[in-house]
Protein backbone atom coordinates (compact mmCIF):
# COMPACT_ATOMS: atom_id res chain seq x y z
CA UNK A 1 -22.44 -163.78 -4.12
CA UNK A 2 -22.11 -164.32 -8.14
CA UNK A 3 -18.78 -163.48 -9.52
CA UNK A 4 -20.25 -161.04 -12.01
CA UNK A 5 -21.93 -158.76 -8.92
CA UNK A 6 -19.86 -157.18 -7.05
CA UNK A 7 -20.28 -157.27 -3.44
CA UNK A 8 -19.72 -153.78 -1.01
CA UNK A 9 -16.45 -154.97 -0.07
CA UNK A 10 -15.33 -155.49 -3.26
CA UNK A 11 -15.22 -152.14 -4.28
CA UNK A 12 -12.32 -149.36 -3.29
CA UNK A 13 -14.42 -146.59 -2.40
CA UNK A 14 -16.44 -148.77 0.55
CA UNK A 15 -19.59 -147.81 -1.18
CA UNK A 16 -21.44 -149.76 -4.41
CA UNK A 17 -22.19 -146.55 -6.09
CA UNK A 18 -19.76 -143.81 -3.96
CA UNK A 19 -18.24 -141.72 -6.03
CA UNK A 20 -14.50 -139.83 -4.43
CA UNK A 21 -14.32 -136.49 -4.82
CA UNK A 22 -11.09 -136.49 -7.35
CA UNK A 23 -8.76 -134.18 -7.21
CA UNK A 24 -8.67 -130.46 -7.63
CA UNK A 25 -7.20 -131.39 -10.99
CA UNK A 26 -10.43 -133.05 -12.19
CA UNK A 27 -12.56 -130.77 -10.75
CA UNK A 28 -10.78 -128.15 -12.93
CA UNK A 29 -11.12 -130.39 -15.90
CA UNK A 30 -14.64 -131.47 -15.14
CA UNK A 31 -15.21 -127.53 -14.54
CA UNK A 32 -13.71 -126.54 -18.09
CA UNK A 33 -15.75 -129.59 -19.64
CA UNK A 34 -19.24 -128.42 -18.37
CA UNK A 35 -18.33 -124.45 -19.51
CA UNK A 36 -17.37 -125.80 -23.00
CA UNK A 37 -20.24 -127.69 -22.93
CA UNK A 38 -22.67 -125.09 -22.12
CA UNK A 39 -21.09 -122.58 -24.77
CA UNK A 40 -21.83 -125.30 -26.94
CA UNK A 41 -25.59 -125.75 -26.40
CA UNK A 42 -26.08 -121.91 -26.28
CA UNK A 43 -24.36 -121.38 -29.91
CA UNK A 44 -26.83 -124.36 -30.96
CA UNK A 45 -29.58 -122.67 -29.63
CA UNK A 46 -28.86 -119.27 -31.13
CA UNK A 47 -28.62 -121.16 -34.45
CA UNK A 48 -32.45 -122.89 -33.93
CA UNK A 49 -33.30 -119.30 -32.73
CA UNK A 50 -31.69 -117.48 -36.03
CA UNK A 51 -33.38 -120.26 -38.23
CA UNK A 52 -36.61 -120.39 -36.61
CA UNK A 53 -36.91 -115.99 -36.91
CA UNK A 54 -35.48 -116.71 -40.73
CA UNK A 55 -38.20 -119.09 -41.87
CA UNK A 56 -40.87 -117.34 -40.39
CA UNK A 57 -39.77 -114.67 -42.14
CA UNK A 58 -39.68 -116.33 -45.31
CA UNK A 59 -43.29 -117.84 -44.39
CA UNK A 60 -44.20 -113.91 -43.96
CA UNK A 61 -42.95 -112.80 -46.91
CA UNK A 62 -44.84 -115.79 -48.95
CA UNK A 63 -47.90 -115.12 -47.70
CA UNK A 64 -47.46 -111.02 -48.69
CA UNK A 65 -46.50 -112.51 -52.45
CA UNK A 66 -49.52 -114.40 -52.27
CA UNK A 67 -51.49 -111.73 -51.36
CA UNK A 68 -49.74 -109.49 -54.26
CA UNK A 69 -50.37 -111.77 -56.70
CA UNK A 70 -54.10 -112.25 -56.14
CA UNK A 71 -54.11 -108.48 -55.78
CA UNK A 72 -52.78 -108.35 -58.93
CA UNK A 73 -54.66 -111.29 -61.03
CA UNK A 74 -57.24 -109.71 -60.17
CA UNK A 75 -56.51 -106.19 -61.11
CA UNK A 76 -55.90 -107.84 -64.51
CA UNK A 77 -59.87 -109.17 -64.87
CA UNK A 78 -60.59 -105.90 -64.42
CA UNK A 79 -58.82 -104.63 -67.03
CA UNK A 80 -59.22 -107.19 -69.16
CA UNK A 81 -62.94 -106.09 -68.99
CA UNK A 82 -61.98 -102.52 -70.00
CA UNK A 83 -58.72 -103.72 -72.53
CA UNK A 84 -58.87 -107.24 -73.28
CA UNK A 85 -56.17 -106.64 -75.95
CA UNK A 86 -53.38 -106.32 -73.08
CA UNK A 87 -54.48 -109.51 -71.62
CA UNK A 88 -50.77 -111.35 -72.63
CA UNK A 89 -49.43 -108.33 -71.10
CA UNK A 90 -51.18 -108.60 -68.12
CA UNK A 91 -50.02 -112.52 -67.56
CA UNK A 92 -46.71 -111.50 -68.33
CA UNK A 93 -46.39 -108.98 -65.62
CA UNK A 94 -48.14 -110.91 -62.76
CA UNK A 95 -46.11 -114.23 -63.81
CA UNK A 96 -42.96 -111.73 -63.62
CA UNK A 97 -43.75 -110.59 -60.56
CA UNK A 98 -44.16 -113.63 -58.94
CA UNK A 99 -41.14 -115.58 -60.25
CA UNK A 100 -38.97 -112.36 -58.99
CA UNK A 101 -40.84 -112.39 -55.54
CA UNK A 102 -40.16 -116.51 -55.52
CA UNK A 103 -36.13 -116.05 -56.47
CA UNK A 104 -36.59 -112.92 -53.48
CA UNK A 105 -37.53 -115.04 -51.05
CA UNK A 106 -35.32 -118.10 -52.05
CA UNK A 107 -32.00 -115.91 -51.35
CA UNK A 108 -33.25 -115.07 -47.57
């Protein structure tokens, strides 16, 4: 046998691959370092989980501004067929509204 592979008798354990059972000591320890580790993945999964239900809210509430707003522009045609004079006044309140509903949804 090469020098840089190991035979089965080279090994203190008798086996290539055989792992010893350790003692009760690193059981504990590997017991305490598999519950940590758990905790950890399920606090990173109820962060995904919190983020994912945020930005589909956010995606929600877009799509209801968008819907507003085309409401509204088009509210504003007809009026501007009725009283074209408050046509600056109509931009004004439908670019209003959607700047507040953007800065709404921004905060979330």
């Amino acid at each position: 046998m090469s020098a840089l592979i190991p035979s089965q008798n080279h090994t203190p354990s008798g086996g290539l691959f055989s792992i010893s059972p350790g003692t009760a000591a690193e059981r504990h320890q590997s017991n305490a370092l598999a519950r940590q580790t758990r905790q950890e993945i399920e606090q990173i999964t109820s962060r995904v989980e919190v983020e994912a239900t945020a930005e589909s809210a956010r995606a929600f509430l877009v799509a209801h501004a968008l819907t507003n707003v085309a409401t509204l522009v088009t509210q504003a045609e007809a009026h501007m067929k009725v009283a074209p004079a408050g046509g600056q006044f109509y931009e004004q309140l439908i670019a209003s509204y959607a700047i507040s509903a953007g800065q709404r949804i921004a905060r979330l």
